[in-house]
N, C-alpha and C. Protein backbone atom coordinates (compact mmCIF):
# COMPACT_ATOMS: atom_id res chain seq x y z
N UNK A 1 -18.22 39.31 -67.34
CA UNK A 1 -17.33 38.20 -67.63
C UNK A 1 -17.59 37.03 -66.68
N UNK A 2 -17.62 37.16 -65.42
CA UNK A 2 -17.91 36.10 -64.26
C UNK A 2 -19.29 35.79 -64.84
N UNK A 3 -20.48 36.04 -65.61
CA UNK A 3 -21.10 35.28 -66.01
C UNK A 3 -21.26 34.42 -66.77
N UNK A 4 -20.06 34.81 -67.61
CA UNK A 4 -20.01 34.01 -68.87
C UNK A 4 -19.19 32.84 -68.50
N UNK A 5 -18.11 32.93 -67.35
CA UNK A 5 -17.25 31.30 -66.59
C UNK A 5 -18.19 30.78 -65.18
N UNK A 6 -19.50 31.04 -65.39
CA UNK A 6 -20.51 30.94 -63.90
C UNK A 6 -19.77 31.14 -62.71
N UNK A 7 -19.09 32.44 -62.40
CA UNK A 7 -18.51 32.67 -60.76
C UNK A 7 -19.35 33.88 -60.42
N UNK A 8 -20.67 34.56 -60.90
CA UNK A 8 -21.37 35.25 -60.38
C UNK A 8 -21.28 35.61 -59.16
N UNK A 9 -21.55 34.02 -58.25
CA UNK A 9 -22.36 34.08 -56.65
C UNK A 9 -21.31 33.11 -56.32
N UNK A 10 -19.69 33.11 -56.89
CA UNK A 10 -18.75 32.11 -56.06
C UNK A 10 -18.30 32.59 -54.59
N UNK A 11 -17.92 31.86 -54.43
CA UNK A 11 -16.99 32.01 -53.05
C UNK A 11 -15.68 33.06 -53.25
N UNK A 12 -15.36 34.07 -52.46
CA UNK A 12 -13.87 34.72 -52.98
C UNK A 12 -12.91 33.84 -53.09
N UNK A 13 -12.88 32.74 -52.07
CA UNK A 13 -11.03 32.00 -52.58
C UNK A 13 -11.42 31.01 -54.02
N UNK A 14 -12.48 30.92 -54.74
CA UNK A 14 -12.60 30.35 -55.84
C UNK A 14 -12.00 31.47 -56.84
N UNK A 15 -13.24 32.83 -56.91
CA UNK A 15 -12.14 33.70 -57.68
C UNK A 15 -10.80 34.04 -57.52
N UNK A 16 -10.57 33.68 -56.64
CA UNK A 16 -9.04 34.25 -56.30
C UNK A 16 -8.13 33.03 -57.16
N UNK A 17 -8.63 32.22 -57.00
CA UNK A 17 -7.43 30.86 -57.38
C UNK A 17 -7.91 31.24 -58.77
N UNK A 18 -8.84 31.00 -59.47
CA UNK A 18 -9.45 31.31 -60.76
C UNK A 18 -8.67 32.53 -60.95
N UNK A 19 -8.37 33.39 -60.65
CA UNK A 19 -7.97 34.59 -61.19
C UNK A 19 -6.19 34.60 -61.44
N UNK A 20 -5.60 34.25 -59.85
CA UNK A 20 -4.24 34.15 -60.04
C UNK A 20 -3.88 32.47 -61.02
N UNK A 21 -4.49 31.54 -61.23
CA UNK A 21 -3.88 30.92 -61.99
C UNK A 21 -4.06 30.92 -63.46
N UNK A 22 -5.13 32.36 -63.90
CA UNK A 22 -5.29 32.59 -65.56
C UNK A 22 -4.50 34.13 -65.52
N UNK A 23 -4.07 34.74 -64.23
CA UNK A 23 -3.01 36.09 -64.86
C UNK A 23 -4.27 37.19 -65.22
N UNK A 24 -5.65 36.87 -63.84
CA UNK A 24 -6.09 37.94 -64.13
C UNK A 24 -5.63 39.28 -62.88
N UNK A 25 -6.71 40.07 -62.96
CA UNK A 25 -6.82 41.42 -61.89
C UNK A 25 -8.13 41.27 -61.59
N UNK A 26 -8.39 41.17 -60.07
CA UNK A 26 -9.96 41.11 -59.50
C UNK A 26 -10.30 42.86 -59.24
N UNK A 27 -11.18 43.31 -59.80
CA UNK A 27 -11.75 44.31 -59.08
C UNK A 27 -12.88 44.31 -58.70
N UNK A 28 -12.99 44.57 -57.32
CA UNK A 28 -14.00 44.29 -56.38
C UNK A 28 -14.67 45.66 -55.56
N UNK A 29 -15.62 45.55 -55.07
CA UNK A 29 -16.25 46.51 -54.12
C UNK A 29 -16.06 45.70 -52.58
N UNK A 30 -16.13 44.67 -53.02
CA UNK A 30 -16.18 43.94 -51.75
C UNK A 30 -14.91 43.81 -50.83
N UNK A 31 -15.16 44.17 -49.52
CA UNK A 31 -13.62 44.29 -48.57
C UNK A 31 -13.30 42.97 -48.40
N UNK A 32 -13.88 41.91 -48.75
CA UNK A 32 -13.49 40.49 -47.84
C UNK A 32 -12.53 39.94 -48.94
N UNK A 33 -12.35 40.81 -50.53
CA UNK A 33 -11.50 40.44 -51.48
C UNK A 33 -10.34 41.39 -50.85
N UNK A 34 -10.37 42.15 -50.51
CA UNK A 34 -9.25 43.18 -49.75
C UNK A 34 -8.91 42.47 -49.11
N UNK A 35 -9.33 41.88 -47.70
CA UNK A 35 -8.74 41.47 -46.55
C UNK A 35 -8.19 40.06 -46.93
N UNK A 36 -8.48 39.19 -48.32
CA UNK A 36 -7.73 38.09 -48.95
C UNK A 36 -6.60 38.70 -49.41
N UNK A 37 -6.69 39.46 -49.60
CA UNK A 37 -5.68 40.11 -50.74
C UNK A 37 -4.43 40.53 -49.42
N UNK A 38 -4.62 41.15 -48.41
CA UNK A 38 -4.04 41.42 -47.38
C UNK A 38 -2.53 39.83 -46.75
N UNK A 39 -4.08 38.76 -46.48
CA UNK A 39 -3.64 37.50 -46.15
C UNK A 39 -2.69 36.84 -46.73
N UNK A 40 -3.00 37.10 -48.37
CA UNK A 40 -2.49 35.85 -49.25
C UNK A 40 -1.50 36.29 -50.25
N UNK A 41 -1.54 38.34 -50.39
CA UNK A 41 -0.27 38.62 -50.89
C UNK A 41 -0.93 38.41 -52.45
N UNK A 42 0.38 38.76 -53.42
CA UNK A 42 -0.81 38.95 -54.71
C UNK A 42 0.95 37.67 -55.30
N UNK A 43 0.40 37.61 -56.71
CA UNK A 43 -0.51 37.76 -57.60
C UNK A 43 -1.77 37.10 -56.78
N UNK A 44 -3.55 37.59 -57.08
CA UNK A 44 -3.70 38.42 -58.15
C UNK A 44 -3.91 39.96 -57.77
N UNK A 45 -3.93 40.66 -58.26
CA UNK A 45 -3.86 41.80 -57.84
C UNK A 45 -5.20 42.41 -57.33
N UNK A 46 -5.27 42.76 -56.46
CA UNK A 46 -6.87 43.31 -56.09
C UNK A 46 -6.94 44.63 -56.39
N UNK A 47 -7.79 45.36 -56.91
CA UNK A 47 -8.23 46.86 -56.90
C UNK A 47 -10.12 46.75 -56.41
């Protein structure tokens, strides 16, 4: 899906704003979406 809106190789606080202002759920491997997710409190929801 992130290829098809070009956020492939974004920055995390781009997906993050991208995500909580369309009402998605990020699932990630990556901890640095965890440790946003920690900071900034949800929506959006991280798994």
């Amino acid at each position: 899906m992130f290829e098809m809106i070009g956020m492939k190789a974004t920055i995390d606080s781009v997906v993050w704003n991208y995500a909580k202002g369309n009402k998605l759920m990020i699932v990630s491997k990556d901890t640095d979406m965890h440790d946003l997710s920690l900071v900034l409190g949800n929506p959006p929801k991280v798994i």
